[in-house]
C-alpha atoms as a PDB file:
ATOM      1  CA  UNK A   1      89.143  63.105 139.468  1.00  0.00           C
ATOM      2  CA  UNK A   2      89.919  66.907 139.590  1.00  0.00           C
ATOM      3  CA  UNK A   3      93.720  65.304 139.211  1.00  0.00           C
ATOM      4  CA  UNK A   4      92.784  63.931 136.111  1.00  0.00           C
ATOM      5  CA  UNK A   5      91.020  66.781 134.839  1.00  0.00           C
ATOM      6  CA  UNK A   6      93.442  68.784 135.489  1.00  0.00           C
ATOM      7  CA  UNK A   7      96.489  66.969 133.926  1.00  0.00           C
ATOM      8  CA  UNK A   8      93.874  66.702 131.009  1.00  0.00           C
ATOM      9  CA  UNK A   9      93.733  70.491 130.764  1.00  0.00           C
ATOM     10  CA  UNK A  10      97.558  70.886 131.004  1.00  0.00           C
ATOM     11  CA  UNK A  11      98.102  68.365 127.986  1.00  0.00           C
ATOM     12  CA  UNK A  12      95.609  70.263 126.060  1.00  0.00           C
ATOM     13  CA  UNK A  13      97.164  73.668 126.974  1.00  0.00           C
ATOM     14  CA  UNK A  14     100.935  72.079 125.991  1.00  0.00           C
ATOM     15  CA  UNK A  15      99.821  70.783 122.529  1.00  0.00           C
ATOM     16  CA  UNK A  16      98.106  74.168 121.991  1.00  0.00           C
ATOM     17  CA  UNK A  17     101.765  75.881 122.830  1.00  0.00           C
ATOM     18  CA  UNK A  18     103.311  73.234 120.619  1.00  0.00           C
ATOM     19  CA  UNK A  19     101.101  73.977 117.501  1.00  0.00           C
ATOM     20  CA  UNK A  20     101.189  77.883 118.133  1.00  0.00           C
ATOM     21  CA  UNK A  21     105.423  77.645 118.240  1.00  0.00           C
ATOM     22  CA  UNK A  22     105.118  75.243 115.234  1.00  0.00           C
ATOM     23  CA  UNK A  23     103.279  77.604 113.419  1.00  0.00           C
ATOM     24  CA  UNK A  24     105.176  80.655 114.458  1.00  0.00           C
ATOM     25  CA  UNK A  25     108.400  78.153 113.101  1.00  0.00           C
ATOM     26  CA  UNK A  26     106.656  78.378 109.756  1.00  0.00           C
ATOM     27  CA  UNK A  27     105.604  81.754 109.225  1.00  0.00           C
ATOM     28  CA  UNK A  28     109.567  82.647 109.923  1.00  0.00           C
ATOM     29  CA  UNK A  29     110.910  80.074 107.639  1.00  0.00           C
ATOM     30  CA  UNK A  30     108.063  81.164 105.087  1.00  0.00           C
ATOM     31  CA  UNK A  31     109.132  85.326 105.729  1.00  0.00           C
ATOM     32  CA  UNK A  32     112.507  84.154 105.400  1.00  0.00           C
ATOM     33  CA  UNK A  33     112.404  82.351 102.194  1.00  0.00           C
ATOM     34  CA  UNK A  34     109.813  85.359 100.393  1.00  0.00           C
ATOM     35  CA  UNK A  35     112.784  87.724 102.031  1.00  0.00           C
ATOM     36  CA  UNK A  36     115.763  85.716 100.043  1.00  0.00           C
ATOM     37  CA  UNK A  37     112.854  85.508  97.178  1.00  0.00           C
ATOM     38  CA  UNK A  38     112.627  89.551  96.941  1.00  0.00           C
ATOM     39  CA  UNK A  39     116.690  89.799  97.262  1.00  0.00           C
ATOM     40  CA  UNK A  40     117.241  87.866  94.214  1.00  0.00           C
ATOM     41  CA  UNK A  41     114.473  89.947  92.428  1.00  0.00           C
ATOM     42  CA  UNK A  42     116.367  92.861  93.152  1.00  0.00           C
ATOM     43  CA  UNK A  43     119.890  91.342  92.505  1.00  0.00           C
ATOM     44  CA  UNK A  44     118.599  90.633  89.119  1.00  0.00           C
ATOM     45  CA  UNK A  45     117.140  93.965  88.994  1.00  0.00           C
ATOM     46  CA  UNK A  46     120.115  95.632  89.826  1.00  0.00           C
ATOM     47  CA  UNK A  47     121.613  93.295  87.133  1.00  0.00           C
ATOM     48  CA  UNK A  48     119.988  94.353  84.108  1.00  0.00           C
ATOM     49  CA  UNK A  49     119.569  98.225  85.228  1.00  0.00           C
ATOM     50  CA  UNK A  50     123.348  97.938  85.043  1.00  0.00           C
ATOM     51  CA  UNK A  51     123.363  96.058  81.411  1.00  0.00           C
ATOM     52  CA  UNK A  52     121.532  98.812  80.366  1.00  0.00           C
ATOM     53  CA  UNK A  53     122.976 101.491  81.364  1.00  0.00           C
ATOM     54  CA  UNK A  54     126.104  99.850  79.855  1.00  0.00           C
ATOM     55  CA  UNK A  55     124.025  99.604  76.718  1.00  0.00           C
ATOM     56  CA  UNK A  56     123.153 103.314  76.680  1.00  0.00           C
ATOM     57  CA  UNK A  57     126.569 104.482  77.203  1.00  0.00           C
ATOM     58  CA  UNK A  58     127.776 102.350  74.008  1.00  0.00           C
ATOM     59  CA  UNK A  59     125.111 103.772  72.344  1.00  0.00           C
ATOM     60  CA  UNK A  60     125.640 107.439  73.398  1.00  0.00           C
ATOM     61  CA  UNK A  61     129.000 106.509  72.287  1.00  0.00           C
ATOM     62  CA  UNK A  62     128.629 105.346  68.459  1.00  0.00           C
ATOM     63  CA  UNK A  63     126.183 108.249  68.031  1.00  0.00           C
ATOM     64  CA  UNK A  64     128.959 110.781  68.973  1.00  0.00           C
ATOM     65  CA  UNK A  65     131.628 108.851  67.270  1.00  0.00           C
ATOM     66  CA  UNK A  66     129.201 108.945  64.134  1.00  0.00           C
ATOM     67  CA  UNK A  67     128.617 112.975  64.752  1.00  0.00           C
ATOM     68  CA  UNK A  68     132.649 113.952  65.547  1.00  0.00           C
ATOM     69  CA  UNK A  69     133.204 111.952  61.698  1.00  0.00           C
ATOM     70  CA  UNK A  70     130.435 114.039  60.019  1.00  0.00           C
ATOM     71  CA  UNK A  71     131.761 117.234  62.082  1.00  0.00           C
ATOM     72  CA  UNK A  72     135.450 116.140  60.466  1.00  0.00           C
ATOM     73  CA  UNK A  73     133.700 115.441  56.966  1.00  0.00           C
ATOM     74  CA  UNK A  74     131.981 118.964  56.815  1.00  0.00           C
ATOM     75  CA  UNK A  75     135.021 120.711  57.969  1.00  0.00           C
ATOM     76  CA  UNK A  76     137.370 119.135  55.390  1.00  0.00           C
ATOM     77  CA  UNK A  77     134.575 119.601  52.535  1.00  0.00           C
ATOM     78  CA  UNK A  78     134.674 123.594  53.714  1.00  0.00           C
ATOM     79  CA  UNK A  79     138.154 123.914  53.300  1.00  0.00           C
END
Protein backbone atom coordinates (compact mmCIF):
# COMPACT_ATOMS: atom_id res chain seq x y z
CA UNK A 1 0.00 0.00 0.00
CA UNK A 2 2.72 2.60 0.96
CA UNK A 3 4.13 1.26 -2.69
CA UNK A 4 1.19 2.46 -4.21
CA UNK A 5 1.00 5.59 -2.49
CA UNK A 6 4.05 6.34 -3.16
CA UNK A 7 4.25 5.73 -6.98
CA UNK A 8 0.93 7.80 -6.72
CA UNK A 9 2.85 10.74 -5.28
CA UNK A 10 5.71 10.44 -7.84
CA UNK A 11 3.14 10.58 -10.87
CA UNK A 12 1.61 13.54 -9.32
CA UNK A 13 5.01 15.23 -8.66
CA UNK A 14 6.11 14.31 -12.62
CA UNK A 15 2.92 15.83 -14.17
CA UNK A 16 3.43 18.85 -11.87
CA UNK A 17 7.22 19.12 -13.48
CA UNK A 18 5.64 18.51 -16.86
CA UNK A 19 3.05 21.41 -16.62
CA UNK A 20 5.63 23.82 -14.82
CA UNK A 21 8.34 23.09 -18.01
CA UNK A 22 5.28 23.41 -20.35
CA UNK A 23 4.50 26.56 -19.05
CA UNK A 24 7.99 27.87 -18.71
CA UNK A 25 8.02 26.60 -22.82
CA UNK A 26 5.33 29.22 -23.25
CA UNK A 27 6.28 32.16 -21.45
CA UNK A 28 9.74 31.89 -23.67
CA UNK A 29 8.03 31.40 -26.91
CA UNK A 30 5.50 34.24 -25.75
CA UNK A 31 8.87 36.72 -24.59
CA UNK A 32 10.27 35.71 -27.73
CA UNK A 33 7.59 36.57 -30.10
CA UNK A 34 6.68 40.27 -27.98
CA UNK A 35 10.78 40.55 -28.38
CA UNK A 36 10.62 40.10 -32.46
CA UNK A 37 7.16 42.21 -31.93
CA UNK A 38 9.17 45.34 -30.32
CA UNK A 39 12.15 44.85 -33.08
CA UNK A 40 9.90 45.43 -35.89
CA UNK A 41 8.36 48.47 -34.00
CA UNK A 42 11.62 49.89 -33.88
CA UNK A 43 12.75 48.82 -37.44
CA UNK A 44 9.82 50.74 -38.60
CA UNK A 45 10.67 53.42 -36.29
CA UNK A 46 13.99 53.73 -37.40
CA UNK A 47 12.31 53.68 -40.89
CA UNK A 48 10.33 56.68 -40.91
CA UNK A 49 12.80 58.79 -38.49
CA UNK A 50 15.03 58.28 -41.51
CA UNK A 51 12.17 59.36 -44.23
CA UNK A 52 12.00 62.28 -42.36
CA UNK A 53 14.96 63.39 -41.85
CA UNK A 54 15.34 62.86 -45.64
CA UNK A 55 12.27 65.04 -45.89
CA UNK A 56 13.77 67.87 -43.82
CA UNK A 57 16.93 67.98 -45.63
CA UNK A 58 14.93 68.45 -49.09
CA UNK A 59 13.15 70.91 -47.46
CA UNK A 60 16.09 72.81 -45.86
CA UNK A 61 17.23 72.50 -49.32
CA UNK A 62 14.42 74.28 -51.58
CA UNK A 63 14.23 76.96 -48.86
CA UNK A 64 17.96 77.86 -49.43
CA UNK A 65 17.78 77.30 -53.10
CA UNK A 66 14.67 79.76 -52.96
CA UNK A 67 16.87 82.34 -50.62
CA UNK A 68 20.47 82.06 -52.81
CA UNK A 69 17.79 83.14 -56.09
CA UNK A 70 16.30 86.11 -54.13
CA UNK A 71 20.01 86.90 -52.76
CA UNK A 72 21.01 86.77 -56.81
CA UNK A 73 17.72 88.83 -57.68
CA UNK A 74 18.50 91.69 -55.11
CA UNK A 75 22.06 91.84 -56.07
CA UNK A 76 21.44 92.17 -59.83
CA UNK A 77 18.43 94.75 -59.12
CA UNK A 78 21.34 96.85 -57.01
CA UNK A 79 23.61 96.97 -59.70
Amino acid sequence: MIYQMTRMLDSMENAMKLQMQAKAEQRAEKAKQEEEAFREKLMRSASCNMELDASASAVKGTEDAVRRDQLAIMIMAGL
